[in-house]
Protein backbone atom coordinates (compact mmCIF):
# COMPACT_ATOMS: atom_id res chain seq x y z
CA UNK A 1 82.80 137.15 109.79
CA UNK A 2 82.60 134.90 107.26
CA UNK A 3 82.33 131.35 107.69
CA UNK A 4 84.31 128.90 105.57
CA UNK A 5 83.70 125.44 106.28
CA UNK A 6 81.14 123.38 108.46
CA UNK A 7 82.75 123.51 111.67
CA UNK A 8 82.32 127.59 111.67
CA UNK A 9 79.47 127.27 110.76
CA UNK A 10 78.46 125.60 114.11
CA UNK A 11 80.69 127.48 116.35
CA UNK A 12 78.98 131.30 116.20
CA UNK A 13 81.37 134.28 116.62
CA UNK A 14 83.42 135.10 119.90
CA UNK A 15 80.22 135.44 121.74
CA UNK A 16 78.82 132.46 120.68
CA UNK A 17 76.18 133.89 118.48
CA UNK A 18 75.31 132.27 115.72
CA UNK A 19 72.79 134.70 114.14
CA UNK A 20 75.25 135.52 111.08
CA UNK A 21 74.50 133.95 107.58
CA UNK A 22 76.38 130.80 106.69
CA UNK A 23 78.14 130.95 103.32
CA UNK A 24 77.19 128.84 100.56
CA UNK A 25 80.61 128.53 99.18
CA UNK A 26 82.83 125.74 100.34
CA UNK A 27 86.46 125.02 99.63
CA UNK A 28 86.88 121.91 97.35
CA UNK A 29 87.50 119.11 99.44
CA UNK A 30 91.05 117.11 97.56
CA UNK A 31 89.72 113.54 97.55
CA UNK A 32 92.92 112.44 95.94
CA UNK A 33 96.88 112.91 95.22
CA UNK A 34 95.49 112.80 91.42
CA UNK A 35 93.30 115.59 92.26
CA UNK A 36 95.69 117.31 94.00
CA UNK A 37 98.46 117.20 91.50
CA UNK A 38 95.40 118.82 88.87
CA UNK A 39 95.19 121.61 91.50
CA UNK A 40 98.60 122.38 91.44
CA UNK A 41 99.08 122.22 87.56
CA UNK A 42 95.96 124.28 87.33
CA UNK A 43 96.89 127.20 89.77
CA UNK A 44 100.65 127.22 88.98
CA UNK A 45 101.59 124.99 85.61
CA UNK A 46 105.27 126.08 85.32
CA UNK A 47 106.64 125.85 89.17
CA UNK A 48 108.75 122.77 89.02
CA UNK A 49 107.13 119.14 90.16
CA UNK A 50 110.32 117.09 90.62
CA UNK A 51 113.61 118.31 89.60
CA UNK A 52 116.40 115.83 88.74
CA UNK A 53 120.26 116.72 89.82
CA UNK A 54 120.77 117.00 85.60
CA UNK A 55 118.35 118.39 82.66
CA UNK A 56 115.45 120.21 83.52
CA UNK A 57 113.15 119.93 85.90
CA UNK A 58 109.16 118.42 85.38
CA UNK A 59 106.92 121.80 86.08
CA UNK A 60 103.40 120.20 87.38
CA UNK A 61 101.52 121.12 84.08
CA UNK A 62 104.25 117.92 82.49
CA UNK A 63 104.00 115.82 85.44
CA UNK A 64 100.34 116.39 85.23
CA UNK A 65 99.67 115.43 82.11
CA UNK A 66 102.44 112.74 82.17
CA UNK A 67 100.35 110.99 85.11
CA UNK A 68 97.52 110.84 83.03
CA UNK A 69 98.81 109.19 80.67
CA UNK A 70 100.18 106.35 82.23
CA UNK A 71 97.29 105.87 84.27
CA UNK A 72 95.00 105.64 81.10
CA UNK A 73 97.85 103.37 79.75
CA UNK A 74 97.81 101.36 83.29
CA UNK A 75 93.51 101.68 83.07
CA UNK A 76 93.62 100.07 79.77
CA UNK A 77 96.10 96.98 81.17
CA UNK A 78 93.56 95.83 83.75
CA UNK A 79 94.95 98.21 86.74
CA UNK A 80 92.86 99.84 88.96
CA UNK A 81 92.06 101.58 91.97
CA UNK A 82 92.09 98.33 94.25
CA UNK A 83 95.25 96.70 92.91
CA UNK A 84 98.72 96.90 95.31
CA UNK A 85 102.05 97.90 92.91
CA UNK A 86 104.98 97.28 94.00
CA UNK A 87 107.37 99.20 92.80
CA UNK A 88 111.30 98.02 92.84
CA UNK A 89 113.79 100.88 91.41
CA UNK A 90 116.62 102.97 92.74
CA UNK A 91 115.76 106.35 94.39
CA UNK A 92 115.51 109.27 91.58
CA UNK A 93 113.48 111.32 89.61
CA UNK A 94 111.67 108.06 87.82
CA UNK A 95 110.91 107.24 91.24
CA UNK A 96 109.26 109.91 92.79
CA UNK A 97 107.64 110.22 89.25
CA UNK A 98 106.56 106.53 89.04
CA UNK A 99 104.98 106.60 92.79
CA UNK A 100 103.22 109.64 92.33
CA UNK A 101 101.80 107.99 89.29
CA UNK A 102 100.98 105.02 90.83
CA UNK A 103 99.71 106.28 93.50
CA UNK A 104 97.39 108.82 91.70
CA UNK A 105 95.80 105.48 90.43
CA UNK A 106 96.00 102.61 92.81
CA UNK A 107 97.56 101.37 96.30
CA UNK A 108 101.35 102.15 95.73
CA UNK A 109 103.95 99.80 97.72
CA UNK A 110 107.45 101.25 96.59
CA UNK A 111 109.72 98.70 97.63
CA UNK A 112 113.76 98.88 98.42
CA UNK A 113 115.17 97.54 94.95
CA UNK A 114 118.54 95.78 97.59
CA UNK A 115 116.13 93.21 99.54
CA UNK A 116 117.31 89.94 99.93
CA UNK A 117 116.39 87.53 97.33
CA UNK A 118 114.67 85.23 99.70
CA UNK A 119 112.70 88.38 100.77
CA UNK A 120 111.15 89.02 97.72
CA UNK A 121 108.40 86.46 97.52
CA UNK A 122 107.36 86.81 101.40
CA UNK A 123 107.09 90.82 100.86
CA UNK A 124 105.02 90.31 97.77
CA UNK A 125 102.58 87.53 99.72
CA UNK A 126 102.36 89.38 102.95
CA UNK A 127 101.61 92.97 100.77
CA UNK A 128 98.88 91.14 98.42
CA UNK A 129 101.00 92.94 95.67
CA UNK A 130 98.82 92.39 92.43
CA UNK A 131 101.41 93.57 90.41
CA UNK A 132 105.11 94.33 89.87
CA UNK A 133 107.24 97.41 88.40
CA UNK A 134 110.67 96.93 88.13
CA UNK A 135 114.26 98.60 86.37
CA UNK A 136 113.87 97.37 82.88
CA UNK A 137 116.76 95.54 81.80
CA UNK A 138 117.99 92.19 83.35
CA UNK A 139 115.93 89.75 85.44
CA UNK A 140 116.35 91.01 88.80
CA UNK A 141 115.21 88.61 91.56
CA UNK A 142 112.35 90.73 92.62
CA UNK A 143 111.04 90.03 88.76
CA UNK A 144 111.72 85.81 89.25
CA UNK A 145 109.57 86.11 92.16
CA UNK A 146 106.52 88.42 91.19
CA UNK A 147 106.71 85.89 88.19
CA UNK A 148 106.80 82.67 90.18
CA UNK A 149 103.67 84.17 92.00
CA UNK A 150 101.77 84.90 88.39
CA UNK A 151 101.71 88.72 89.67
CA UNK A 152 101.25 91.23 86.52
CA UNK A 153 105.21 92.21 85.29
CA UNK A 154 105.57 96.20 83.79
CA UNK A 155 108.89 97.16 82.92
CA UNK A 156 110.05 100.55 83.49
CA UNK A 157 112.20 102.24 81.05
CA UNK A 158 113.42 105.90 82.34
CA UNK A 159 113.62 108.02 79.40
CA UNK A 160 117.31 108.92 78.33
CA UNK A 161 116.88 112.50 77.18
CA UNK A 162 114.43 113.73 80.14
CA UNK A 163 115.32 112.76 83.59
CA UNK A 164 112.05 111.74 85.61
CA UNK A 165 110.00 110.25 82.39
CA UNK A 166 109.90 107.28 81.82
CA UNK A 167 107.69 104.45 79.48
CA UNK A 168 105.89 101.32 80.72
CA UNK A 169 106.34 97.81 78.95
CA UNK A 170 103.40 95.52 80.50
CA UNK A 171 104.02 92.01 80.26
CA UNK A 172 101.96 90.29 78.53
CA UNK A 173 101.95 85.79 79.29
CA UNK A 174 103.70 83.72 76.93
CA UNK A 175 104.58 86.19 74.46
CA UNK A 176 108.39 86.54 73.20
CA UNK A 177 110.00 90.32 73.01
CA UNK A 178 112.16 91.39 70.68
CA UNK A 179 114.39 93.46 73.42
CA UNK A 180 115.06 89.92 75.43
CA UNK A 181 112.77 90.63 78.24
CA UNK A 182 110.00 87.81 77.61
CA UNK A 183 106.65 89.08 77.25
CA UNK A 184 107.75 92.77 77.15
CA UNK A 185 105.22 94.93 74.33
CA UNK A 186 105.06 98.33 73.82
């Protein structure tokens, strides 16, 4: 009988013998959703991820490699593993996509983009939220109050030809953007 994790390995066969050898192979413990989602776009690359109601859907080979590269982009803006994101935006692809990312990277707080405005500011203290995403687009009053707190702003910009995408504008203080939004770069 071959054993296949630790706790066989103390627990002997129906008799309670434990005279049998105890495999060296163990399976690969997932320390992570990040991790995980590599598994999946490993073993099966084309089965679909997330699939919008229109266009195609995001196999987990694309949503792997999609995650990546907003975390690196995230990674290189000062976020990391210990920061809480909020995120404010409509249930949808971009959504599930966007907390999956998030999460593969950091503490992920989505948040219910029809709270009360007074709401806003007492979620975000209570939460320790480090930093904001939000709809790109107008100011919405969860953006006025992750600002009034000095919490990090990123846009979020769904991609209009490929439901679930999206790109990240991170705020940077005191700079002007040419799309209205201040301190939006790309």
């Amino acid at each position: 009988m071959p054993i296949n994790d630790a706790r066989d390995a103390d627990m002997g066969d129906e008799t309670g013998n434990n005279s049998h050898p105890i495999s060296t192979h163990r399976p690969r413990i997932v320390v992570s959703l990040y991790d995980q989602l590599h598994r999946y776009a490993l073993s099966n690359p084309f089965a679909p991820a997330i699939m919008p109601c229109t266009g195609l859907p995001i196999n987990y080979q694309e949503l792997f490699e999609f995650v990546t590269t907003i975390m690196t982009q995230l990674r290189e803006a000062g976020i990391g593993a210990r920061d809480r994101i909020a995120i404010v935006f409509p249930n949808g692809p971009e959504m599930a996509t966007a907390v999956t990312t998030i999460a593969s990277l950091s503490v992920c707080v989505p948040l219910n983009p029809d709270l009360a405005e007074e709401d806003w500011k007492r979620y975000f203290e209570q939460l320790k939220i480090d930093a904001l995403i939000w709809q790109a687009g107008p100011n919405t009053t969860a953006r006025q109050a992750a600002s009034s707190l000095g919490l990090r702003l990123i846009a979020l910009e769904p991609d209009e030809n490929r439901p679930g995408l999206f790109s990240l504008h991170i705020e940077k203080a005191g700079s002007a953007s040419q799309d209205g939004i201040p301190g939006l770069f790309d």
